[in-house]
Protein backbone atom coordinates (compact mmCIF):
# COMPACT_ATOMS: atom_id res chain seq x y z
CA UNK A 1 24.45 -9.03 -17.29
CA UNK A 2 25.53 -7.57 -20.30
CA UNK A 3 23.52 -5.14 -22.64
CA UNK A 4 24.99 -7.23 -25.86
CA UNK A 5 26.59 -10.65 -26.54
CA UNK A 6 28.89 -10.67 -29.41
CA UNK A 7 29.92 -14.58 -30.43
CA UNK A 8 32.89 -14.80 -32.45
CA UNK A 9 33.46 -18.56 -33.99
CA UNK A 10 37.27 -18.35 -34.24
CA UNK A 11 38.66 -21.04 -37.15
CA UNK A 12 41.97 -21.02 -38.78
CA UNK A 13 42.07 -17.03 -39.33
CA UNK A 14 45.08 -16.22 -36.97
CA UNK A 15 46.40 -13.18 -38.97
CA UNK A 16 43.11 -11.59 -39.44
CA UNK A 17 42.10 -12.37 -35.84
CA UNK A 18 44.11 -9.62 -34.02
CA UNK A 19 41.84 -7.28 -35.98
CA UNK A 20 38.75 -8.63 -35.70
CA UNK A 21 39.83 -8.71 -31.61
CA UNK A 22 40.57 -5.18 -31.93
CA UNK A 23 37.84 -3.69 -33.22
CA UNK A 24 35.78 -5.36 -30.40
CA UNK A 25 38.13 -3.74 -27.64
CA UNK A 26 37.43 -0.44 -29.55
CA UNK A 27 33.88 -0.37 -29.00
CA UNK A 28 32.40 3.21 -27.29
CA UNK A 29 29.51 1.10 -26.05
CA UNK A 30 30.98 -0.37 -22.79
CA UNK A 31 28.45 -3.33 -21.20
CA UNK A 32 29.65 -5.85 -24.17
CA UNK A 33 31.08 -9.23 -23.91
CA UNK A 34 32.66 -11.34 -26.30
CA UNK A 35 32.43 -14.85 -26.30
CA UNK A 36 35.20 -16.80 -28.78
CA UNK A 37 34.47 -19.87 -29.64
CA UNK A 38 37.90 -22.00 -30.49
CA UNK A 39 36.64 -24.59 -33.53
CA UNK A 40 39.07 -26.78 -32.58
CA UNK A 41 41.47 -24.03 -35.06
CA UNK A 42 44.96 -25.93 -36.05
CA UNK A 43 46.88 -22.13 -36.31
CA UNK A 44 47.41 -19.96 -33.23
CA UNK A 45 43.68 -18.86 -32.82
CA UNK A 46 43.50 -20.06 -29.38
CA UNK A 47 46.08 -18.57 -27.90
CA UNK A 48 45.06 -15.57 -29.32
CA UNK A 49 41.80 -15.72 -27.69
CA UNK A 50 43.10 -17.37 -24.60
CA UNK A 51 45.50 -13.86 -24.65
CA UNK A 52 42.22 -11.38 -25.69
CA UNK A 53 40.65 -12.92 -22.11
CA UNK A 54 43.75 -12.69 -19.74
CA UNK A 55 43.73 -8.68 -21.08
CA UNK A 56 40.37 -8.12 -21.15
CA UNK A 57 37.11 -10.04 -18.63
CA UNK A 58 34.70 -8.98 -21.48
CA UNK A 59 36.10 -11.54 -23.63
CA UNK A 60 35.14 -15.06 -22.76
CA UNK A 61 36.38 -18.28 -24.61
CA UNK A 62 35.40 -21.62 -25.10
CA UNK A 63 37.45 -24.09 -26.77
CA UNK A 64 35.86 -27.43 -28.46
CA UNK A 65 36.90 -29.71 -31.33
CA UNK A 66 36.17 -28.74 -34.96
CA UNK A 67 32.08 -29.66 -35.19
CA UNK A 68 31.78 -26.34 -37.88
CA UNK A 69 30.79 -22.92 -37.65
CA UNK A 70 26.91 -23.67 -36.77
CA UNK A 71 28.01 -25.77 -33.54
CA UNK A 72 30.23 -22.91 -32.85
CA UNK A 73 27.64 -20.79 -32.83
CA UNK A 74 25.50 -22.38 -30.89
CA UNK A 75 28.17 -22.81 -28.57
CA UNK A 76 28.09 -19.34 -28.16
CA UNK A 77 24.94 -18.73 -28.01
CA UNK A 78 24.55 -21.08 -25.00
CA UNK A 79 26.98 -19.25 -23.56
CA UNK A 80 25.67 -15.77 -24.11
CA UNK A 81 24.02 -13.52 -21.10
CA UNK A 82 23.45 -10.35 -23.00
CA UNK A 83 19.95 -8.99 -23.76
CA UNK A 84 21.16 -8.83 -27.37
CA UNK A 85 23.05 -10.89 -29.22
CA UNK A 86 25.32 -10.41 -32.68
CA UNK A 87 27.04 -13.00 -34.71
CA UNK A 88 30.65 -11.93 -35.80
CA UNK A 89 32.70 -13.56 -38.29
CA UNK A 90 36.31 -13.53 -36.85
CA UNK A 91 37.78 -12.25 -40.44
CA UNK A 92 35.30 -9.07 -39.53
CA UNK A 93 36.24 -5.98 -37.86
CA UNK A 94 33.47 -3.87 -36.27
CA UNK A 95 33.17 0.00 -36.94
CA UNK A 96 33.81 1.22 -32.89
CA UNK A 97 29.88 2.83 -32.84
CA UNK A 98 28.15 -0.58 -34.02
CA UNK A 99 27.45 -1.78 -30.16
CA UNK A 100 26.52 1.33 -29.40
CA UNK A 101 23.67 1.31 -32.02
CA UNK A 102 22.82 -1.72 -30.77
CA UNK A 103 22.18 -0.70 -27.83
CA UNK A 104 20.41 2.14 -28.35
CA UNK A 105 18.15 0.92 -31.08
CA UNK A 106 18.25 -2.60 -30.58
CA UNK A 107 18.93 -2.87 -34.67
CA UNK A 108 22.00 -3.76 -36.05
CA UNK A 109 20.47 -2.76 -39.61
CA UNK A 110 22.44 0.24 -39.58
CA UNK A 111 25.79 -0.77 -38.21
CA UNK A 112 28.62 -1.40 -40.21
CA UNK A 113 31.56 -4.21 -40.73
CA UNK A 114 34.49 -4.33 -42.47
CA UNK A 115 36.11 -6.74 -43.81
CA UNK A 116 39.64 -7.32 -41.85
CA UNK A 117 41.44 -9.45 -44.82
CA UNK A 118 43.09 -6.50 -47.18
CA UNK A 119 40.73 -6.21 -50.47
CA UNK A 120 37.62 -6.99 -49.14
CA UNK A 121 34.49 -4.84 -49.57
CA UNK A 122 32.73 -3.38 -46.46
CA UNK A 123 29.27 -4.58 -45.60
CA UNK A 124 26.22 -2.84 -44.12
C-alpha cells in the first residue's frame, strides 16, 4: 500500500498536463501513487494519462464521462489505497519535496504548489 494517494481530476488542460504529470514523477518521496481521473476531457488528456501509466505503475487512471470535478474526486478517492491522501488540480505542479513532507509530518500545511499555466501565482 502506498504511504500517499495523490488524485488528479484531469479536464480539458492538455498543455498544462505534462507539467502537472511531471512534477509528480519528480517527487524524492518514493511510496506515492497517482490516480488520474479522465472527466470524460474532449482534448488529449487521456492519452496523456493513459501514456503517464504505461511509463510509470505509480500512476493509475480511470476514465468516466464528464459528471464534474467533485465526482472526479470521489472517483479517486474510491480508488485511493494510500494512508494519506492529497487533492491535485491537474493545472498544478508540485514542488519535488511536498510528498515527502507528507510523509514525514502527515501535514501538507507546509508544502508548496505552483501554478503550471505561465503567470500564475504560487500557493502555500
Amino acid at each position: 500500500m502506498p504511504e500517499i494517494s495523490m488524485i488528479v481530476p484531469v479536464y480539458n488542460v492538455e498543455q498544462y498536463l505534462p507539467a502537472a504529470l511531471d512534477s509528480l514523477r519528480a517527487q524524492t518521496c518514493p511510496d506515492w501513487e497517482a490516480i488520474l481521473v479522465d472527466d470524460g476531457s474532449p482534448d488529449g488528456c487521456g492519452a496523456l494519462c493513459d501514456a503517464a501509466a504505461r511509463q510509470d505503475a505509480r500512476f493509475r487512471v480511470i476514465h468516466q464521462k464528464n459528471a464534474g470535478v467533485g465526482a472526479a474526486r470521489n472517483a479517486g478517492l474510491a480508488a485511493a489505497r494510500g494512508t494519506y491522501v492529497q487533492f491535485l488540480d491537474s493545472d498544478d505542479a508540485l514542488e519535488p519535496q511536498m510528498e515527502d513532507a507528507v510523509a514525514n509530518k502527515g501535514n501538507t500545511r507546509w508544502g508548496r504548489c505552483r501554478d503550471a499555466r505561465p503567470g500564475r501565482r504560487t500557493r502555500t
